[in-house]
PDB file of N, CA and C in Angstrom:
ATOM      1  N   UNK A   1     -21.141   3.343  35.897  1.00  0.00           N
ATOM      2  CA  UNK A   1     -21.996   4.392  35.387  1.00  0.00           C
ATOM      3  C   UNK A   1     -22.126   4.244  33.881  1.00  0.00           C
ATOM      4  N   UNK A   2     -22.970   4.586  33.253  1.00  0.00           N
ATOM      5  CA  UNK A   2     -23.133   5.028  31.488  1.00  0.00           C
ATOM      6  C   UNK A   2     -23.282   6.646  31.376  1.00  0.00           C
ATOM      7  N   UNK A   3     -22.531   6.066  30.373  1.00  0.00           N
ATOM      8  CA  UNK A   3     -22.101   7.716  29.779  1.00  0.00           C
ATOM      9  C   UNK A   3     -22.818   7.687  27.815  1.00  0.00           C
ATOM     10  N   UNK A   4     -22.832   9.093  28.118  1.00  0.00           N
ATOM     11  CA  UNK A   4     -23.545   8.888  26.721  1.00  0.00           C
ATOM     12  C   UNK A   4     -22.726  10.215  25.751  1.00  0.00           C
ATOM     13  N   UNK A   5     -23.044  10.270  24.600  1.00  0.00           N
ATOM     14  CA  UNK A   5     -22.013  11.630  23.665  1.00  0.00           C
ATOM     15  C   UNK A   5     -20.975  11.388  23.370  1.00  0.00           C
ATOM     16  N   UNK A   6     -20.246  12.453  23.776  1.00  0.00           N
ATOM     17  CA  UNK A   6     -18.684  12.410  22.879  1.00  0.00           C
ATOM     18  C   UNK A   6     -18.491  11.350  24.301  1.00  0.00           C
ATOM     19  N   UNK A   7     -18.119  10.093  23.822  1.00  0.00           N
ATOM     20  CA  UNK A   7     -17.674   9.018  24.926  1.00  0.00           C
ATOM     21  C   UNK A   7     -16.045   8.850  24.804  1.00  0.00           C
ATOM     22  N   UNK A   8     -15.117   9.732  24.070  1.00  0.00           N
ATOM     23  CA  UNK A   8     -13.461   9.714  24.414  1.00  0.00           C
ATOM     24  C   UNK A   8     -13.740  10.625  25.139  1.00  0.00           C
ATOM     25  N   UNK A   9     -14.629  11.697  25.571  1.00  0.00           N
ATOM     26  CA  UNK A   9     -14.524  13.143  26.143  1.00  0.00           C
ATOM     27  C   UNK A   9     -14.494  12.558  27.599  1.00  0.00           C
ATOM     28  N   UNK A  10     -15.810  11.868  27.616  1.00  0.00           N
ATOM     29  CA  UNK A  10     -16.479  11.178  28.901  1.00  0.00           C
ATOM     30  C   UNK A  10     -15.278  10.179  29.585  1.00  0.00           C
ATOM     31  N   UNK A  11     -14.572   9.516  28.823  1.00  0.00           N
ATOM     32  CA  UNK A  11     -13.374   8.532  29.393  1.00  0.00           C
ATOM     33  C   UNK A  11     -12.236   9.094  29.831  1.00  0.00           C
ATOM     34  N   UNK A  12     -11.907  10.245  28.943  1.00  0.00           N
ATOM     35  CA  UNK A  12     -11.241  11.116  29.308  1.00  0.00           C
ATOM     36  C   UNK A  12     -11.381  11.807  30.661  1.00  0.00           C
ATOM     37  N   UNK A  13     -12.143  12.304  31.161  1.00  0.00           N
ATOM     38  CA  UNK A  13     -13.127  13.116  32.482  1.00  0.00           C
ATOM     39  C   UNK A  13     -12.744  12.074  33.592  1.00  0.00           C
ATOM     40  N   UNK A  14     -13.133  10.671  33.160  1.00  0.00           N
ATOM     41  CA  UNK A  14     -13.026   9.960  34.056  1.00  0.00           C
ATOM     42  C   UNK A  14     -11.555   9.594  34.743  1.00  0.00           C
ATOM     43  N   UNK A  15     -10.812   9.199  33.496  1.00  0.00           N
ATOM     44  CA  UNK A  15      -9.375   8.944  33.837  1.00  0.00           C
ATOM     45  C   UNK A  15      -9.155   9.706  34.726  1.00  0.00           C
ATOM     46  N   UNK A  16      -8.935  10.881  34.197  1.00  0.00           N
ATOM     47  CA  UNK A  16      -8.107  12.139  35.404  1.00  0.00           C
ATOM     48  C   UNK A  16      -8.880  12.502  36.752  1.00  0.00           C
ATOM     49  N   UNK A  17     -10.101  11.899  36.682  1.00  0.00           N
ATOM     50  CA  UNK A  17     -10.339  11.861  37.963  1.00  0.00           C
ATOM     51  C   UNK A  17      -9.865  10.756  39.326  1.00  0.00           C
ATOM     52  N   UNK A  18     -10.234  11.115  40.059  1.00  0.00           N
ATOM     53  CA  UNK A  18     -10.552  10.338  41.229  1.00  0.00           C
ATOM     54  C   UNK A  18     -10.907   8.619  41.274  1.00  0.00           C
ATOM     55  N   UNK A  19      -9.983   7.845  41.275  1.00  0.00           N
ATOM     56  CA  UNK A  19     -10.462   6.352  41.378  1.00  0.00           C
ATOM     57  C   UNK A  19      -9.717   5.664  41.205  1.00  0.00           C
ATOM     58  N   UNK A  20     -10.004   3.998  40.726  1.00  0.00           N
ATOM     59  CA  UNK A  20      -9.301   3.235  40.924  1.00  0.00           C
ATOM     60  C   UNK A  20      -9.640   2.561  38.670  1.00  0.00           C
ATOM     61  N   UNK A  21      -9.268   2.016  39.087  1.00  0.00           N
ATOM     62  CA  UNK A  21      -9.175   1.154  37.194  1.00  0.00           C
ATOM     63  C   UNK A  21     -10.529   1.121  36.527  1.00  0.00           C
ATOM     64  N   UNK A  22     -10.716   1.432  35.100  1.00  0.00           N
ATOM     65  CA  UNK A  22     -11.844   1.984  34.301  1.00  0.00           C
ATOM     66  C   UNK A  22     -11.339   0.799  33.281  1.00  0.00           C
ATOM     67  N   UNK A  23     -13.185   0.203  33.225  1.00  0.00           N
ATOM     68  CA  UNK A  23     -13.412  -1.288  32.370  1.00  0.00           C
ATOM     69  C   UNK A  23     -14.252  -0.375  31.249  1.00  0.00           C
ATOM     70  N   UNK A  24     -13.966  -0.295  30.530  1.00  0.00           N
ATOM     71  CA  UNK A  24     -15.013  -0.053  29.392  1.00  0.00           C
ATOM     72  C   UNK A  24     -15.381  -1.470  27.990  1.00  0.00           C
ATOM     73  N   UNK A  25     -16.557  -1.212  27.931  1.00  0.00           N
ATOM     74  CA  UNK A  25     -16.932  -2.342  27.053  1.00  0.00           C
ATOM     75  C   UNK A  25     -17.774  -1.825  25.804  1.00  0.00           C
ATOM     76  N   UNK A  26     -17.613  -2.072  24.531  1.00  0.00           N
ATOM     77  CA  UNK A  26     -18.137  -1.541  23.562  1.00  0.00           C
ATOM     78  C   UNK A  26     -17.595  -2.246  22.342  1.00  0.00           C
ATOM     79  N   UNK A  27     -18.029  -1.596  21.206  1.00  0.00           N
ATOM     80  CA  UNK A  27     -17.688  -2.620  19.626  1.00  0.00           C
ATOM     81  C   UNK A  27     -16.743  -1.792  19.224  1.00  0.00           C
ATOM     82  N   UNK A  28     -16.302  -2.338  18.242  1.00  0.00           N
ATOM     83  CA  UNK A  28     -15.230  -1.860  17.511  1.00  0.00           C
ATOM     84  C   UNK A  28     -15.069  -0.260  17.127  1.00  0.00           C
ATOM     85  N   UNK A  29     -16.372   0.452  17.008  1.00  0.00           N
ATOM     86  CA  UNK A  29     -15.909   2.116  16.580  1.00  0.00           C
ATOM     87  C   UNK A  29     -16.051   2.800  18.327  1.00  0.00           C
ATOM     88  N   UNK A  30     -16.362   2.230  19.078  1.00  0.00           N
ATOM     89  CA  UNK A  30     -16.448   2.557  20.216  1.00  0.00           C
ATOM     90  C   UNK A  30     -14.247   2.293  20.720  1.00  0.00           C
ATOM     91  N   UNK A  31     -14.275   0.707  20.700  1.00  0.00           N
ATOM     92  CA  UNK A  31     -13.148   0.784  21.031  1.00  0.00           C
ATOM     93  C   UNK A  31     -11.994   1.339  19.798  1.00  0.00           C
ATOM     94  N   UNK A  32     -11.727   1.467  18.598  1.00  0.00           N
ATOM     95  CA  UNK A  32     -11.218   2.802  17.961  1.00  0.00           C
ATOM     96  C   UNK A  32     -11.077   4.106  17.909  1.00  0.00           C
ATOM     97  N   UNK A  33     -12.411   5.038  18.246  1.00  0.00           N
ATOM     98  CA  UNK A  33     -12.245   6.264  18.717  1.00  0.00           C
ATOM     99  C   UNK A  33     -11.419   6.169  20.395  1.00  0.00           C
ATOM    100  N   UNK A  34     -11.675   5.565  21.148  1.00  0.00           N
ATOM    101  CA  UNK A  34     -10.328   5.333  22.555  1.00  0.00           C
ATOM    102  C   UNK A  34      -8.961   5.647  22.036  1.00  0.00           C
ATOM    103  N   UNK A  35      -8.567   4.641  21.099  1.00  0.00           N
ATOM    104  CA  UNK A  35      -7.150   3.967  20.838  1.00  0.00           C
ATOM    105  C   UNK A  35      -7.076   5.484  19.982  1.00  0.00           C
ATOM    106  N   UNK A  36      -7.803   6.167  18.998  1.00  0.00           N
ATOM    107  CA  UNK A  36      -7.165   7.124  18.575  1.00  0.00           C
ATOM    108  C   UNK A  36      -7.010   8.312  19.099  1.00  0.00           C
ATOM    109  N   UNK A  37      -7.350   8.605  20.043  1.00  0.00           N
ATOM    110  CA  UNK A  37      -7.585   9.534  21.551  1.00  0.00           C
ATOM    111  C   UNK A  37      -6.510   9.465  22.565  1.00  0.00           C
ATOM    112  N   UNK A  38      -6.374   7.931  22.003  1.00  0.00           N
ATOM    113  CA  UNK A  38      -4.737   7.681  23.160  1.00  0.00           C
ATOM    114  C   UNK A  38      -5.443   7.701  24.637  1.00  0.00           C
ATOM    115  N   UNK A  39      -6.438   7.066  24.998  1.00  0.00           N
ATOM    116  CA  UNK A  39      -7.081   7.038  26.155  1.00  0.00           C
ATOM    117  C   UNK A  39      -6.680   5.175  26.685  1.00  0.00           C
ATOM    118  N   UNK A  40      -5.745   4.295  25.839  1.00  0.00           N
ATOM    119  CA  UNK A  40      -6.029   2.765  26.047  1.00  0.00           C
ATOM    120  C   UNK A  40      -5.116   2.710  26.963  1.00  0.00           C
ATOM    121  N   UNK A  41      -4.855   2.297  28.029  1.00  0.00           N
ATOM    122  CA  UNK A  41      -3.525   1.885  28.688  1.00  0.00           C
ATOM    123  C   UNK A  41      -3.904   0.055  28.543  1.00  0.00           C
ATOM    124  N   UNK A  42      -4.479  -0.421  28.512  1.00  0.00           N
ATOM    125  CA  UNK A  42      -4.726  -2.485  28.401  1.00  0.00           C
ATOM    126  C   UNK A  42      -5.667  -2.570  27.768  1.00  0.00           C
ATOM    127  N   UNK A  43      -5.328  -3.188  26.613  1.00  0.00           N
ATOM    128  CA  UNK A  43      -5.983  -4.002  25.756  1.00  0.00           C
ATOM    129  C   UNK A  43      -6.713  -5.563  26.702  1.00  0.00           C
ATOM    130  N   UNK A  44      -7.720  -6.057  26.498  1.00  0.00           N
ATOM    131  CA  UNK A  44      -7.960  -7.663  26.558  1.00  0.00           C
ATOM    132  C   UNK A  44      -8.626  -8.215  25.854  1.00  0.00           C
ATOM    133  N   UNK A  45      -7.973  -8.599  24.952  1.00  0.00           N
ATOM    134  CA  UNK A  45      -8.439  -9.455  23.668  1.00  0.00           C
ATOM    135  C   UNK A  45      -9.001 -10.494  23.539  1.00  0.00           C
ATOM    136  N   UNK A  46     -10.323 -11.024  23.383  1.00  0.00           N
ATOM    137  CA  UNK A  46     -10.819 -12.495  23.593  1.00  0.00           C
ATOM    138  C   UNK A  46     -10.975 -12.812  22.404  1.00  0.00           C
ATOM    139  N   UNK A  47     -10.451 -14.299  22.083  1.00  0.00           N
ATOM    140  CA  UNK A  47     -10.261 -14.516  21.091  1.00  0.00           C
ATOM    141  C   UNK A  47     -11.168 -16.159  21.056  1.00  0.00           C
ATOM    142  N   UNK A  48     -12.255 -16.122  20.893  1.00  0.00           N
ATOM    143  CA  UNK A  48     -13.304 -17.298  20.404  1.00  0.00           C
ATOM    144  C   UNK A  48     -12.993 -18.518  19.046  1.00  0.00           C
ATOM    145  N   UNK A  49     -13.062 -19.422  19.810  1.00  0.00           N
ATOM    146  CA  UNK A  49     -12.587 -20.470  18.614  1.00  0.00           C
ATOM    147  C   UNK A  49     -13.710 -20.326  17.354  1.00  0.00           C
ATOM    148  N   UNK A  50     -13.782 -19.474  16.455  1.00  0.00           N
ATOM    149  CA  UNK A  50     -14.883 -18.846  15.691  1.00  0.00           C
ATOM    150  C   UNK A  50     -14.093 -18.460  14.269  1.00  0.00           C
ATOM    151  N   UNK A  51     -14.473 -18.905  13.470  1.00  0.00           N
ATOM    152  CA  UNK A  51     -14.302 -17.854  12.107  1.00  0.00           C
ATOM    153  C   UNK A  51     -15.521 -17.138  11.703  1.00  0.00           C
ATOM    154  N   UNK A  52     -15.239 -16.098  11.398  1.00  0.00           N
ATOM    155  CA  UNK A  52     -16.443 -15.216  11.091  1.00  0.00           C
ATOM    156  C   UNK A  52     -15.663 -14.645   9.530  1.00  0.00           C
ATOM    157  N   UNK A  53     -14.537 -14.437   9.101  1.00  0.00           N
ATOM    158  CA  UNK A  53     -14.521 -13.901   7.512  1.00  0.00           C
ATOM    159  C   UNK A  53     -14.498 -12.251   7.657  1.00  0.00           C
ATOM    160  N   UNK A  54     -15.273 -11.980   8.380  1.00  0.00           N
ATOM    161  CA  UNK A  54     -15.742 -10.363   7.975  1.00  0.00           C
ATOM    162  C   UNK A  54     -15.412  -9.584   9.351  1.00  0.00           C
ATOM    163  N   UNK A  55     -15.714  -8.302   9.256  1.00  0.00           N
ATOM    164  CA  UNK A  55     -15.549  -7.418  10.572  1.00  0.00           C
ATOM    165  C   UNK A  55     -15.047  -6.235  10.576  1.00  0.00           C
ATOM    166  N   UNK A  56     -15.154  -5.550  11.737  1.00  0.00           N
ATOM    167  CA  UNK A  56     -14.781  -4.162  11.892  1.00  0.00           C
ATOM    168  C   UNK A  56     -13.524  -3.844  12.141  1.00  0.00           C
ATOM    169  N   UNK A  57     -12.343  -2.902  12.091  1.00  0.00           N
ATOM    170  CA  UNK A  57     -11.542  -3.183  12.310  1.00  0.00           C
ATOM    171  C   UNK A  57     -11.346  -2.205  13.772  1.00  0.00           C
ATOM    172  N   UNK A  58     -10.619  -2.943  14.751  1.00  0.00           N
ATOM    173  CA  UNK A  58     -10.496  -1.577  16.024  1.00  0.00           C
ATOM    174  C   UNK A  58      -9.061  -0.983  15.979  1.00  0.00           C
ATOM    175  N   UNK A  59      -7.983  -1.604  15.154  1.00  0.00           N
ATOM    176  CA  UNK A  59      -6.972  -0.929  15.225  1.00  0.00           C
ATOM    177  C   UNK A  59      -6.979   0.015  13.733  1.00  0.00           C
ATOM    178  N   UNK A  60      -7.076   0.728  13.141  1.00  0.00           N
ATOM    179  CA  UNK A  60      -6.948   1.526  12.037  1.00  0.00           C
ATOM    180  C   UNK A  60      -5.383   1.534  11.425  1.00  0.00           C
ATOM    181  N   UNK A  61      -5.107   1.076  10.304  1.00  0.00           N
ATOM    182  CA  UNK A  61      -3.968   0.699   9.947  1.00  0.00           C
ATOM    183  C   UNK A  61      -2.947   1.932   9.782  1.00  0.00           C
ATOM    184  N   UNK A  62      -3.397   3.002  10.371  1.00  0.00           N
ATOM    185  CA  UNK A  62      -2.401   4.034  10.074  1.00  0.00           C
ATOM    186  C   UNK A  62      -2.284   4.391  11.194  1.00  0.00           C
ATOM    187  N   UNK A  63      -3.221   3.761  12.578  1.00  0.00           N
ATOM    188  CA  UNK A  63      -2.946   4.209  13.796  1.00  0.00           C
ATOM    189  C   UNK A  63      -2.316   3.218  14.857  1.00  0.00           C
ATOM    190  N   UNK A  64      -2.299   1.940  14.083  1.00  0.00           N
ATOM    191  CA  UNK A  64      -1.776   0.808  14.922  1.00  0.00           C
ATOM    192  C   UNK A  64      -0.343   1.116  15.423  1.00  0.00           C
ATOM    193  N   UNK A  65      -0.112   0.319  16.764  1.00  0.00           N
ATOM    194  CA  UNK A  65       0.593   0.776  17.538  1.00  0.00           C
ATOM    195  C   UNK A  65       1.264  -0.618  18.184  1.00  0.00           C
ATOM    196  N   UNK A  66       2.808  -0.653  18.297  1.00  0.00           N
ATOM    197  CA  UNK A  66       3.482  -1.740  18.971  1.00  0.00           C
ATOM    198  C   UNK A  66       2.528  -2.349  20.491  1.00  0.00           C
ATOM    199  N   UNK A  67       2.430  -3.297  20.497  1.00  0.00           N
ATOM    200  CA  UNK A  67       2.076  -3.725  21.909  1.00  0.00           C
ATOM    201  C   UNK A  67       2.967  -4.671  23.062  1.00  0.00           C
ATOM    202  N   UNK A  68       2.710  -4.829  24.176  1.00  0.00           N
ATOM    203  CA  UNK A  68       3.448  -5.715  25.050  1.00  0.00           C
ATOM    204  C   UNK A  68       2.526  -6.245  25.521  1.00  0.00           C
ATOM    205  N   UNK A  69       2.774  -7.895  25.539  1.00  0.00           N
ATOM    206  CA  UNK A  69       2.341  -8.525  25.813  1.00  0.00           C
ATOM    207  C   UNK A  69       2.148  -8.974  27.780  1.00  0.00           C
ATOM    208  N   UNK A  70       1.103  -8.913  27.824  1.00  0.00           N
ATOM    209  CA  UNK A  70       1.020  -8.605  29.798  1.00  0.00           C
ATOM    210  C   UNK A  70       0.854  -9.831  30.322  1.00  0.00           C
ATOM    211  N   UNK A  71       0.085 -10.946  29.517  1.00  0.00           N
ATOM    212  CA  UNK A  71      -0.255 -11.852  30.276  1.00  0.00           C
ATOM    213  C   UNK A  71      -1.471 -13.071  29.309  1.00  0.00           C
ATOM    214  N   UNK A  72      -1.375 -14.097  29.428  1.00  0.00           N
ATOM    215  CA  UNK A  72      -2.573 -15.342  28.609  1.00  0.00           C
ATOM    216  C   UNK A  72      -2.847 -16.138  29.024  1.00  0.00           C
ATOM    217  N   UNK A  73      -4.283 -16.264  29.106  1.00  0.00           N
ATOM    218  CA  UNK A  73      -4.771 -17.370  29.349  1.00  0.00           C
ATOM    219  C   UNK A  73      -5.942 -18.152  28.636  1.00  0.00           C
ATOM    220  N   UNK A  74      -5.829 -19.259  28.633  1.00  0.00           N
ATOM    221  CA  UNK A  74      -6.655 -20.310  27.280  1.00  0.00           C
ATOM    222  C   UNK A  74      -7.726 -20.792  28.895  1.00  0.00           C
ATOM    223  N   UNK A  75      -8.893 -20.914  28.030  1.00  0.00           N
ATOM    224  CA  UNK A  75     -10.013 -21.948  28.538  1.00  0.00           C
ATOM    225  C   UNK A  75     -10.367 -23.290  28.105  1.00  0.00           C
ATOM    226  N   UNK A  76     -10.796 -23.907  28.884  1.00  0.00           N
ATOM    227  CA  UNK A  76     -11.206 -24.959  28.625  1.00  0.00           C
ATOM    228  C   UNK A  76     -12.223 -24.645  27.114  1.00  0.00           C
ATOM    229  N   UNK A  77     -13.022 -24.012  27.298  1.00  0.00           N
ATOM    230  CA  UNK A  77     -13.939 -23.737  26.181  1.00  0.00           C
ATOM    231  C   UNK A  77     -13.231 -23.057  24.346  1.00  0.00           C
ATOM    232  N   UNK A  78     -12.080 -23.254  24.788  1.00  0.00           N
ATOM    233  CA  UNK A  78     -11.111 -22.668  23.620  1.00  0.00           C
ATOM    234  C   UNK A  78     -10.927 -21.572  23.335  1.00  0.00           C
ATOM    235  N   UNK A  79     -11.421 -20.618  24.268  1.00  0.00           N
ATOM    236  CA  UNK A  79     -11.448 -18.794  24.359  1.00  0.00           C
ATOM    237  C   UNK A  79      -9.996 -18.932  24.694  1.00  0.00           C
ATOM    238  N   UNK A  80      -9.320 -17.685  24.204  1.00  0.00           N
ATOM    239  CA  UNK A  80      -7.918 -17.300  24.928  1.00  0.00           C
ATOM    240  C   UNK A  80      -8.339 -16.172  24.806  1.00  0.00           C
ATOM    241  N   UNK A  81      -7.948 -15.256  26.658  1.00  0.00           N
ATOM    242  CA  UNK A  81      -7.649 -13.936  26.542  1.00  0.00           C
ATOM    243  C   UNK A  81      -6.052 -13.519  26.769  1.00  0.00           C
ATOM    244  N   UNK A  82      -6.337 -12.381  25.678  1.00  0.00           N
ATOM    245  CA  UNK A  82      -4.661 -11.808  26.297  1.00  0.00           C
ATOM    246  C   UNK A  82      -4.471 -10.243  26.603  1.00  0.00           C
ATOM    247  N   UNK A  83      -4.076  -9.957  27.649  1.00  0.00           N
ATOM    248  CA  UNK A  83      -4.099  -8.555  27.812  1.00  0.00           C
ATOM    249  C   UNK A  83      -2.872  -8.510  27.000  1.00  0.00           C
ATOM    250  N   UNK A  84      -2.897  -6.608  26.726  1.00  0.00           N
ATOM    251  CA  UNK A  84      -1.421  -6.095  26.114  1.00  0.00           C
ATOM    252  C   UNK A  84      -1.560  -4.594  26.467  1.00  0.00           C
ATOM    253  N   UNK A  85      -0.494  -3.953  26.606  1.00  0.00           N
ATOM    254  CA  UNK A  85      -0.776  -2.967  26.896  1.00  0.00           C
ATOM    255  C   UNK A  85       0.257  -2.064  25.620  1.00  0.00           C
ATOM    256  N   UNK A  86       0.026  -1.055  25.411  1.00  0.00           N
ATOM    257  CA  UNK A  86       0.619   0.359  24.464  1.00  0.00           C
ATOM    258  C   UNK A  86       1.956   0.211  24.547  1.00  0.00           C
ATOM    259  N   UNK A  87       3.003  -0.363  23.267  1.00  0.00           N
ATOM    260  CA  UNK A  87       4.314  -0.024  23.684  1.00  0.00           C
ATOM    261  C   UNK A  87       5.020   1.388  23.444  1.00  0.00           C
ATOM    262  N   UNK A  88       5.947   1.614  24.687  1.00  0.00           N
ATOM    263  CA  UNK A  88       6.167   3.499  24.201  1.00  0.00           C
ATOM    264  C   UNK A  88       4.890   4.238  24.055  1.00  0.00           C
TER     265      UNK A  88
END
């Protein structure tokens, strides 16, 4: 489904409902308002053989938070993803 507005409200609604695992996909102030809401249970980080220099940040340095590492995997194409999930 798409959801539109206060979208921690909307993720929120969803969690506590009825279902099975919630993929959300969005940019960096999308995935920051989550993490400061405390709505993240797994991170998956793709990490592109790319320098770019510049960018948004999704963890906010006063809100960053220990992680555990869940699981990695590298591609042939030089992508590595890694899930992590919230430590404590």
């Amino acid at each position: 489904s798409v959801a539109s507005g206060d979208l921690p409200r909307e993720v929120n609604a969803l969690k506590t409902g009825e279902g099975g695992d919630i993929a959300v996909f969005g940019g960096a102030g999308f995935a920051s308002a989550l993490i400061a809401a405390g709505l993240v249970d797994e991170f998956q980080l793709f990490v592109n053989p790319a320098v770019l220099g510049a960018g948004r940040r999704i963890f906010d340095q006063g809100g960053f938070r220990n992680l555990r590492l869940l699981g990695s995997k590298a591609y042939a194409c030089g992508m590595v993803v890694s899930r992590y999930a919230p430590a404590g």
